[in-house]
N, C-alpha and C. Protein backbone atom coordinates (compact mmCIF):
# COMPACT_ATOMS: atom_id res chain seq x y z
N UNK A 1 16.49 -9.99 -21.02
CA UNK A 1 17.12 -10.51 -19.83
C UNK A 1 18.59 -10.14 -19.77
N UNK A 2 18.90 -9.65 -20.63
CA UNK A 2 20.24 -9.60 -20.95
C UNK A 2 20.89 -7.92 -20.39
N UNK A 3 19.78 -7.28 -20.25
CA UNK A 3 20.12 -5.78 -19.43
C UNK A 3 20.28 -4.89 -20.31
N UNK A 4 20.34 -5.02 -21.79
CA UNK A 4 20.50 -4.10 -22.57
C UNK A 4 19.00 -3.40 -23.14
N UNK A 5 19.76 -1.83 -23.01
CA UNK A 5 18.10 -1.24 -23.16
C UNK A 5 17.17 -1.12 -21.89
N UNK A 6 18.40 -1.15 -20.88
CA UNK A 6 17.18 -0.81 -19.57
C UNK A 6 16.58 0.26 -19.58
N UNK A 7 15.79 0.96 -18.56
CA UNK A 7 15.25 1.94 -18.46
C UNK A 7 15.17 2.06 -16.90
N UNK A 8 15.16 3.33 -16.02
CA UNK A 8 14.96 3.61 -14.93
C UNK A 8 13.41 4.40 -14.87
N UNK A 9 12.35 3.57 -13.95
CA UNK A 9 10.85 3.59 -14.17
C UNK A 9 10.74 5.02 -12.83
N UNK A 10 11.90 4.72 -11.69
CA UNK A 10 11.78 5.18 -10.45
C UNK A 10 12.59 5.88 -9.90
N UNK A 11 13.27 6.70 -9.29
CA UNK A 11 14.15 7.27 -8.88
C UNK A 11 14.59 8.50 -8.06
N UNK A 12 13.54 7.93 -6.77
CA UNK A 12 13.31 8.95 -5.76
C UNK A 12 13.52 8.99 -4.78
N UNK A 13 15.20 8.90 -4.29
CA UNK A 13 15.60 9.09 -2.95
C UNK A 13 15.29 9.46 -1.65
N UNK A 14 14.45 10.64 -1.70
CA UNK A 14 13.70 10.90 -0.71
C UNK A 14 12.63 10.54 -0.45
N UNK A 15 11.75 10.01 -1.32
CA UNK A 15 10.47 8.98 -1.22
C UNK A 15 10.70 7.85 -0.72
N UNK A 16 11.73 6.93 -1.01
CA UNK A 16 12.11 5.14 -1.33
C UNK A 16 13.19 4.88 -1.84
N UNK A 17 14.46 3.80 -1.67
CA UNK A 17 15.38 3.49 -1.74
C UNK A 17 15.25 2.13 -1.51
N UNK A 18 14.43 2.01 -1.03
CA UNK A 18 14.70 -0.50 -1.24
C UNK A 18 12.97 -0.89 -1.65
N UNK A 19 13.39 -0.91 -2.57
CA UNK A 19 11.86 -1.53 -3.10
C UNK A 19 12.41 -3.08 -3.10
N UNK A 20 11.56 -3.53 -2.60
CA UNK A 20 11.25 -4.87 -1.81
C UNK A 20 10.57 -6.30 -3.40
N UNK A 21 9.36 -5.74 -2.99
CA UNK A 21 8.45 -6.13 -4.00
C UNK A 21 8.26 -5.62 -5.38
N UNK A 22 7.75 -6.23 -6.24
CA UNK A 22 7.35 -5.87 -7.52
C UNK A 22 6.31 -6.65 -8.10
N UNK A 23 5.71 -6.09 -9.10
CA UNK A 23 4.44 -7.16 -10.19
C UNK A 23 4.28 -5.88 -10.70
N UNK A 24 3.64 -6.76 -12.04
CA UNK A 24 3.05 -5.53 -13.18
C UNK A 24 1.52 -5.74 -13.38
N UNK A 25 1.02 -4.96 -13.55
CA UNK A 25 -0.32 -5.10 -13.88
C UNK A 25 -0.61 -5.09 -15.42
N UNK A 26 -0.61 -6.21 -16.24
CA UNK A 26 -1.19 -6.26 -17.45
C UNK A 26 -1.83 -5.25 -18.34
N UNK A 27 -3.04 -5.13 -17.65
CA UNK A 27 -4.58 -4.98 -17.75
C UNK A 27 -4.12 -2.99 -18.19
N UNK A 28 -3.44 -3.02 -16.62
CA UNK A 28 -3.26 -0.72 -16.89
C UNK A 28 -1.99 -0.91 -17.33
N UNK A 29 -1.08 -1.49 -17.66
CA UNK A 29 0.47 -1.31 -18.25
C UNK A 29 1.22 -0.89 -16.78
N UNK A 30 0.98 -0.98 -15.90
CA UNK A 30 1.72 -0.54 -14.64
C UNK A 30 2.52 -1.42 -13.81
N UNK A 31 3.52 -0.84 -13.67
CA UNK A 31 4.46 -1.48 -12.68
C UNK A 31 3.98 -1.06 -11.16
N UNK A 32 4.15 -2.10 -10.10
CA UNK A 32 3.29 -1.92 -8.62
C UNK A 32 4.59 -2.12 -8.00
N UNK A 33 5.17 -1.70 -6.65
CA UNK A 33 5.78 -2.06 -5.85
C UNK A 33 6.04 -1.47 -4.52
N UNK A 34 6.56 -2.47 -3.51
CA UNK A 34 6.53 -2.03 -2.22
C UNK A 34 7.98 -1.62 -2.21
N UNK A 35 7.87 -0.59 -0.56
CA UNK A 35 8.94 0.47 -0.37
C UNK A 35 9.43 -0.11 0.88
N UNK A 36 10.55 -0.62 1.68
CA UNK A 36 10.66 -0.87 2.49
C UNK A 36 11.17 0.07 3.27
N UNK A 37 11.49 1.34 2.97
CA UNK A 37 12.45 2.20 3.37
C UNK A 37 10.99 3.37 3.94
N UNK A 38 10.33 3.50 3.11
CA UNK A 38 9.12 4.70 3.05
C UNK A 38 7.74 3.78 3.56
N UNK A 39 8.33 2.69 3.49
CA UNK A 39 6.82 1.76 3.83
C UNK A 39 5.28 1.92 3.18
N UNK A 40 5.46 1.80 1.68
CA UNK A 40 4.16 2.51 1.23
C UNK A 40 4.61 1.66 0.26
N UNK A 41 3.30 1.87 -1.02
CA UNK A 41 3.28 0.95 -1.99
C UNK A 41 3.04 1.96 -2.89
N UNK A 42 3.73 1.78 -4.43
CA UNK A 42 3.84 2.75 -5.18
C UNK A 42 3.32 1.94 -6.53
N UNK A 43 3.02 3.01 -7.81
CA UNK A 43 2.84 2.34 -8.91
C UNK A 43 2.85 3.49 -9.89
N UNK A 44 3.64 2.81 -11.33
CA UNK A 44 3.48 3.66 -12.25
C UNK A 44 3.47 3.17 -13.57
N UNK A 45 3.04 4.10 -14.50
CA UNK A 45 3.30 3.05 -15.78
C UNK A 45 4.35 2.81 -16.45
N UNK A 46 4.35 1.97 -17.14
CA UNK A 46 5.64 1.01 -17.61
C UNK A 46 6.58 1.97 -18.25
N UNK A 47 7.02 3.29 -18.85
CA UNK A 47 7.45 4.57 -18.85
C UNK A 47 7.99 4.95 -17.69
N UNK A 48 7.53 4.90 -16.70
CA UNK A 48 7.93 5.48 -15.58
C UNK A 48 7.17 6.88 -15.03
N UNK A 49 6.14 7.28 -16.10
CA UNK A 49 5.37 8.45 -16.23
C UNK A 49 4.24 8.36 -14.74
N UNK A 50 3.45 8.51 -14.27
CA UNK A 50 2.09 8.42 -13.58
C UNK A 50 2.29 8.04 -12.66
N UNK A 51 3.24 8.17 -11.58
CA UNK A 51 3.65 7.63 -10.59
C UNK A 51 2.48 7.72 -9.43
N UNK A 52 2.13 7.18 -8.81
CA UNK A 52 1.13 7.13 -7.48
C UNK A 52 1.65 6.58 -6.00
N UNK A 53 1.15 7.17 -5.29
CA UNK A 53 1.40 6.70 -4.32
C UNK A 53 -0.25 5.85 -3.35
N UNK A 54 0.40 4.06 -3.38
CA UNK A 54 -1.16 3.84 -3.50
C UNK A 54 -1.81 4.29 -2.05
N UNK A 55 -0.36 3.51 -1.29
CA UNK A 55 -0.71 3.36 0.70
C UNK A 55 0.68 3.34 1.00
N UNK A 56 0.03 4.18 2.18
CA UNK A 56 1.38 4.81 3.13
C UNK A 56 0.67 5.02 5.00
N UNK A 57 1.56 4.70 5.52
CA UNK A 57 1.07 5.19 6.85
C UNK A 57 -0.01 4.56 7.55
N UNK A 58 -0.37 3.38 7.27
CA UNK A 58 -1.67 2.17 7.66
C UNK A 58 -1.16 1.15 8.66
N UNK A 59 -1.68 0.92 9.66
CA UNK A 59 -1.02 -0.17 10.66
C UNK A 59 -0.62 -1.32 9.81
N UNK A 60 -1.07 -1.60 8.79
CA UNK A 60 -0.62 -3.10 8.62
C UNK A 60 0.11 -3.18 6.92
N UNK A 61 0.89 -1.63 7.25
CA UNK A 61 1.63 -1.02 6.25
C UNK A 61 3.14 -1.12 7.02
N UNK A 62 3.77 -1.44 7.51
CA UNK A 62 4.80 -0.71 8.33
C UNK A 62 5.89 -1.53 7.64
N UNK A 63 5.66 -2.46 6.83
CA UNK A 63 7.16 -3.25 6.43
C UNK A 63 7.25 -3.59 5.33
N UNK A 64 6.25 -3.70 4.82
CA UNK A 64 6.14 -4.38 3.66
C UNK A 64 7.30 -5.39 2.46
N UNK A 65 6.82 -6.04 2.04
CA UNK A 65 7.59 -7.12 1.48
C UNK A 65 7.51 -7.64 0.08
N UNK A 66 6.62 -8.18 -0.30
CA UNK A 66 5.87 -9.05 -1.12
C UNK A 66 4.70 -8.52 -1.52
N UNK A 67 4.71 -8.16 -3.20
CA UNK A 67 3.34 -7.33 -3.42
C UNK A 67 3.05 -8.23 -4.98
N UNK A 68 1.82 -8.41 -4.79
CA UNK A 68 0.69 -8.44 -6.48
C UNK A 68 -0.96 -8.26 -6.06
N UNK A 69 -1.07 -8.47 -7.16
CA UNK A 69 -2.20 -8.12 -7.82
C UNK A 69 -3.50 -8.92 -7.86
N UNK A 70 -4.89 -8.68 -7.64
CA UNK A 70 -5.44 -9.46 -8.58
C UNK A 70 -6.97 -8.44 -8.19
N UNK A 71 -7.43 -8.50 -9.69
CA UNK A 71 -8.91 -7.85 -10.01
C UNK A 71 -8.64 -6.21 -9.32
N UNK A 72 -9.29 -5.59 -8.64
CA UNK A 72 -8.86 -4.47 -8.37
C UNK A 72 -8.08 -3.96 -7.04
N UNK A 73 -7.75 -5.15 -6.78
CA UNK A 73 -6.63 -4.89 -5.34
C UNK A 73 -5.33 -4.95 -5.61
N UNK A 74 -4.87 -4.30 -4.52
CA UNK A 74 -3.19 -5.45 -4.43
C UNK A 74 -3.07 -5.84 -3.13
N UNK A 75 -1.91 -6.75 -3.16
CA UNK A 75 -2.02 -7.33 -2.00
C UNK A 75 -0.58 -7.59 -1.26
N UNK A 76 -0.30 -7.43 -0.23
CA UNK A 76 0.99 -7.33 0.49
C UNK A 76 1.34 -8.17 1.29
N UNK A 77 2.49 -8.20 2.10
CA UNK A 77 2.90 -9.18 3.12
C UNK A 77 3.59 -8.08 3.99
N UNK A 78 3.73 -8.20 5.03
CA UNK A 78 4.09 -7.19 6.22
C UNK A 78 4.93 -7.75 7.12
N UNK A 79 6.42 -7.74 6.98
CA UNK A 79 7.59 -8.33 8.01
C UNK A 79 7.31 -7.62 9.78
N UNK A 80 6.65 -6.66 9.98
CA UNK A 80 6.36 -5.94 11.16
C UNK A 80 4.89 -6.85 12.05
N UNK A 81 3.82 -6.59 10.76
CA UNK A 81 2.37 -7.32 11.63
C UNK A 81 2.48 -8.84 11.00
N UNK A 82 3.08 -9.45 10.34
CA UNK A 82 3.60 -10.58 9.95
C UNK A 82 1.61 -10.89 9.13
N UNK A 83 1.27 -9.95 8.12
CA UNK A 83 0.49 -10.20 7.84
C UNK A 83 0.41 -10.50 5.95
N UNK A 84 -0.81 -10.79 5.72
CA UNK A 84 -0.91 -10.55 4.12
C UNK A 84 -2.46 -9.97 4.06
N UNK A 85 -2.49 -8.50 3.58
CA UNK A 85 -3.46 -7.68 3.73
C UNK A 85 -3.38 -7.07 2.28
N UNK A 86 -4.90 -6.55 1.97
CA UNK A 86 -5.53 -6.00 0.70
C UNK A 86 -5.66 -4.85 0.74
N UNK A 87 -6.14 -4.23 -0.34
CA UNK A 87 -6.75 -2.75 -0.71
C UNK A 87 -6.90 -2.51 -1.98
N UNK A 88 -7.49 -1.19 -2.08
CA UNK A 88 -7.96 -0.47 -3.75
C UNK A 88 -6.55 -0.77 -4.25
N UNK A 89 -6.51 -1.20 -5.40
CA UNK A 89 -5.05 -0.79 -6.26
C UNK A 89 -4.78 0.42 -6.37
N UNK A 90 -6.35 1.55 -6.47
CA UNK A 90 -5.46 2.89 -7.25
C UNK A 90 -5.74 4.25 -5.89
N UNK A 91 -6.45 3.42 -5.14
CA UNK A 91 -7.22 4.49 -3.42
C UNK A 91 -6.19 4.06 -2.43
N UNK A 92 -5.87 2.53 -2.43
CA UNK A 92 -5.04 2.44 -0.64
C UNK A 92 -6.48 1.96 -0.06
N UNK A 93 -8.03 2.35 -0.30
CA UNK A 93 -8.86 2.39 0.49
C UNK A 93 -9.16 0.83 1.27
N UNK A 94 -10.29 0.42 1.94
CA UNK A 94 -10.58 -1.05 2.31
C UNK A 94 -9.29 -1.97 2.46
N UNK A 95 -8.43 -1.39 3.44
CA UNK A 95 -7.58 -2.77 3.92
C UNK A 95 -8.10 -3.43 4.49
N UNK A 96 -8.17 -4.76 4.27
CA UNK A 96 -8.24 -5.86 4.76
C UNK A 96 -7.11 -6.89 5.24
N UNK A 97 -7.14 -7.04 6.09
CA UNK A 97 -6.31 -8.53 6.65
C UNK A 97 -6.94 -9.65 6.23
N UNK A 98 -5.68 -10.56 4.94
CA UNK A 98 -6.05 -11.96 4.87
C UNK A 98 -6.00 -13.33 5.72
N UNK A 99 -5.14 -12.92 6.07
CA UNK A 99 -4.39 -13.64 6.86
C UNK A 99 -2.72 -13.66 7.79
N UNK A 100 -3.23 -13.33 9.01
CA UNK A 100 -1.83 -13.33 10.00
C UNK A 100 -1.39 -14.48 10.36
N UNK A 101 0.11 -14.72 10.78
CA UNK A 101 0.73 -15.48 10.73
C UNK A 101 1.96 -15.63 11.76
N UNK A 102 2.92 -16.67 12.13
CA UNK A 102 3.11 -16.13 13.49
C UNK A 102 4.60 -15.79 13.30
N UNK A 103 5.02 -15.92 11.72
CA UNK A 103 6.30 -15.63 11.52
C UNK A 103 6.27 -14.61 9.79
N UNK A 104 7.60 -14.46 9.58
CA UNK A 104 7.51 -13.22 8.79
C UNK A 104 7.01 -13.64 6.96
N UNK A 105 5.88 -13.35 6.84
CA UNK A 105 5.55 -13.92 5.43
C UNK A 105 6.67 -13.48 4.60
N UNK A 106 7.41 -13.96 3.21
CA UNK A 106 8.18 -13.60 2.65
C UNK A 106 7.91 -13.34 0.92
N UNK A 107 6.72 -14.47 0.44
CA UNK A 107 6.48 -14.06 -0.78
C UNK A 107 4.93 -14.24 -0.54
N UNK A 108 4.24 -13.86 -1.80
CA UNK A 108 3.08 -14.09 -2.11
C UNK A 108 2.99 -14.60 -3.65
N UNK A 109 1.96 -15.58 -4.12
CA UNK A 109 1.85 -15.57 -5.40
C UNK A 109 -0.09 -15.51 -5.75
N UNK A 110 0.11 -15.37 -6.52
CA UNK A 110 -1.69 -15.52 -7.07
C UNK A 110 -1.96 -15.98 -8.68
N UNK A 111 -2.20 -17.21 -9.03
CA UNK A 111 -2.42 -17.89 -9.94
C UNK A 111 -3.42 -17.79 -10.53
N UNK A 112 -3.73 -16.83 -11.76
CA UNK A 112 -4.93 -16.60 -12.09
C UNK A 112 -5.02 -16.48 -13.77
N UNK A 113 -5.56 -17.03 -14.58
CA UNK A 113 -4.98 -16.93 -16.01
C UNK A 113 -5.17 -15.21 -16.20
N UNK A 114 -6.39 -14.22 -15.68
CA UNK A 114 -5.95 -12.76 -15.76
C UNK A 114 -4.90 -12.40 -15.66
N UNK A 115 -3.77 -13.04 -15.02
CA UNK A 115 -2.42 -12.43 -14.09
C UNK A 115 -1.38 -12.54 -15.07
N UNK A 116 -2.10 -13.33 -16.30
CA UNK A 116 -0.91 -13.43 -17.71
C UNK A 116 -1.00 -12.73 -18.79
N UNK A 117 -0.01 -12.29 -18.87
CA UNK A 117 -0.35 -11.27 -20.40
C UNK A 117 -0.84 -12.16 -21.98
N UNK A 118 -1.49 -11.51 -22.23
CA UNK A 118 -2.07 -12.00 -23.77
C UNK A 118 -1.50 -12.71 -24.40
N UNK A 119 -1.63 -13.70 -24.69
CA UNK A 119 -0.64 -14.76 -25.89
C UNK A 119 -0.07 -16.08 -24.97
N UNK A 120 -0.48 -16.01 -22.96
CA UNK A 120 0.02 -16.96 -22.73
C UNK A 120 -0.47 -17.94 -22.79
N UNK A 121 0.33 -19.21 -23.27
CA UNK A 121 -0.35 -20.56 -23.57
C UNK A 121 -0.21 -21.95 -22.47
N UNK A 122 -0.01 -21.67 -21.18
CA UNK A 122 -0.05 -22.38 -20.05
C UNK A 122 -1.11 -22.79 -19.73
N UNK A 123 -1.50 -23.83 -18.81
CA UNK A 123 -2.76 -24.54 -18.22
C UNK A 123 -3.35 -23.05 -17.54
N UNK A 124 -4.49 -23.04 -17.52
CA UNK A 124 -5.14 -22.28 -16.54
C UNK A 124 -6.25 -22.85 -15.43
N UNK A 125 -6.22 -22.00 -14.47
CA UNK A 125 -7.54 -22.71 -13.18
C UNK A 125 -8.07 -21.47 -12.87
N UNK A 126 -9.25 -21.29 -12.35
CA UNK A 126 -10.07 -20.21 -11.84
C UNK A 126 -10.09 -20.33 -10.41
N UNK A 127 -8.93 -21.00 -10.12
CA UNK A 127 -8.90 -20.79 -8.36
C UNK A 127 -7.74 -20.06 -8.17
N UNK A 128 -7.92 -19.17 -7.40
CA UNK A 128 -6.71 -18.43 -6.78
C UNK A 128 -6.21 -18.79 -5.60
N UNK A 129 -4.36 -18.42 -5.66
CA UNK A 129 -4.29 -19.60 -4.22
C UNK A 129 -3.03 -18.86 -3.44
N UNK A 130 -3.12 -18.82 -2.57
CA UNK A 130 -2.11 -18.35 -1.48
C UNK A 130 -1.53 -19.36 -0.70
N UNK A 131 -0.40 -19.34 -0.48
CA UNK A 131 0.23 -20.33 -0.34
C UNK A 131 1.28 -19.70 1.02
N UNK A 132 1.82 -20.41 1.79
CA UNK A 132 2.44 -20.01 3.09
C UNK A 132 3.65 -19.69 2.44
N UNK A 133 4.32 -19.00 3.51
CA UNK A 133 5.48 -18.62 2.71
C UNK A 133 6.92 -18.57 3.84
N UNK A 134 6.21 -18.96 4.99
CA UNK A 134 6.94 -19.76 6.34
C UNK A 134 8.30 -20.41 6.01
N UNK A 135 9.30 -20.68 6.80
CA UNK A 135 10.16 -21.69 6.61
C UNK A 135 9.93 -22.67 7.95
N UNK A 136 9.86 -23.86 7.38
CA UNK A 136 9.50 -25.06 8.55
C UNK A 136 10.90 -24.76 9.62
N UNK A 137 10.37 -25.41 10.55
CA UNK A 137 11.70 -25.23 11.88
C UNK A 137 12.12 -26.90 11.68
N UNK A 138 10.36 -27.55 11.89
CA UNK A 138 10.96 -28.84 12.20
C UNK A 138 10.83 -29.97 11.31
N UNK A 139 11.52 -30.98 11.52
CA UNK A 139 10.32 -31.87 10.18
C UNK A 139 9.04 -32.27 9.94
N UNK A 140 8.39 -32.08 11.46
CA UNK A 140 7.19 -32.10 11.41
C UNK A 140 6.41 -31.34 10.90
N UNK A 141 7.15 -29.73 11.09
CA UNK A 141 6.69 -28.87 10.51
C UNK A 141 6.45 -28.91 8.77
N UNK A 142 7.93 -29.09 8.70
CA UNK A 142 7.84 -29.32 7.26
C UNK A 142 6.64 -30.90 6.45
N UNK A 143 6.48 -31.68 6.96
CA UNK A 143 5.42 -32.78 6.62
C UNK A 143 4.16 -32.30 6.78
N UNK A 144 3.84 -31.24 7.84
CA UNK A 144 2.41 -30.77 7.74
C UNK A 144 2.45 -29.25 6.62
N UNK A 145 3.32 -28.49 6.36
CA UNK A 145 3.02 -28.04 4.89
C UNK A 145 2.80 -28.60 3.60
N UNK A 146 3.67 -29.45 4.05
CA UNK A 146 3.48 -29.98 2.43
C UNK A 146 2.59 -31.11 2.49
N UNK A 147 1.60 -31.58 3.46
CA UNK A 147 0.45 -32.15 3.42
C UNK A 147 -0.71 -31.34 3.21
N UNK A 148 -0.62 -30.61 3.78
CA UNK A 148 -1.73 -29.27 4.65
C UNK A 148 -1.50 -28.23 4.07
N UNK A 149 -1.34 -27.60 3.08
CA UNK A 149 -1.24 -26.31 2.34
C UNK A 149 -2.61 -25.24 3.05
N UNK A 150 -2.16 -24.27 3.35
CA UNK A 150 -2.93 -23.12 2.99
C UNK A 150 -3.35 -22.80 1.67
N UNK A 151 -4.65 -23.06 1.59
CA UNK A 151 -5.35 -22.29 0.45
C UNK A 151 -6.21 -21.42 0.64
N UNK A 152 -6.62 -20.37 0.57
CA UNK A 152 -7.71 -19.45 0.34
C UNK A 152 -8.07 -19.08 -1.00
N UNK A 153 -9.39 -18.93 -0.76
CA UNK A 153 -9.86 -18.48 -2.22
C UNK A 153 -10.23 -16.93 -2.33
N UNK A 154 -9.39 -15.92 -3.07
CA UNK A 154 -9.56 -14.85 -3.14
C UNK A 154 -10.35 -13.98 -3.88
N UNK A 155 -11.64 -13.64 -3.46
CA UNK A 155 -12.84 -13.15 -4.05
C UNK A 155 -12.37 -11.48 -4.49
């Protein structure tokens, strides 16, 4: 945490310049993240070696924000279609829309004991959960989030 011993994983001006998002994938050693500049989602391994380009150029690609992981997808948030949409982790292929929204999603999380690297010793649950990521306007607003959560369960 301390910054010593960094390493530069990325460094491609003409590809991307504001990476937005980030998560690592455990499981392949890979770092995942969104491009706000190139609008595409990139990934490589923890080296910086294998770089991919996962998705680029998809309607419900255009802004991207907020990116992880879970089982063989990843999953995004979109400041343009104000969405949180899926796909292959390593194709881009099968986007799906999870869920649209009528303002700009800002994070995503996904709670899954897979999503922890080896040795972690925290509670675990086998529900995965998405959670709004809205800012209330009013107080009403705010009393029906925090009564009323969005949950989905992500298969």
């Amino acid at each position: 945490m301390s910054g010593s011993g960094r390493h530069i994983v990325f460094k491609d001006m003409e590809i991307g310049a504001w990476p937005n998002g980030l998560t690592l994938d455990h499981l392949e050693k890979r770092i995942v993240w969104t491009d706000a500049r190139s609008d595409a989602i990139f990934s490589a391994l923890y080296d910086g070696t294998g770089v991919i380009e996962i998705l680029r150029g998809h309607e419900y690609l255009s802004h991207p924000f907020a990116v992880s992981l879970f089982g063989g997808n990843v999953y995004w948030t979109d400041w343009r279609t104000n969405t949180l949409a899926r796909a292959n982790k390593w194709t881009g292929r099968n986007v799906t829309v999870i869920q649209k929204t009528s303002a700009q999603p800002f994070d995503l999380q996904i709670f899954h004991p897979s999503r922890q690297p080896q040795g972690f010793t925290g509670s675990s649950s086998n529900l995965s959960r998405v959670y709004p990521a809205t800012r209330p306007k009013t107080s009403e607003d705010r009393h029906q989030l925090s009564c009323d959560p969005v949950w989905k369960q992500l298969a």
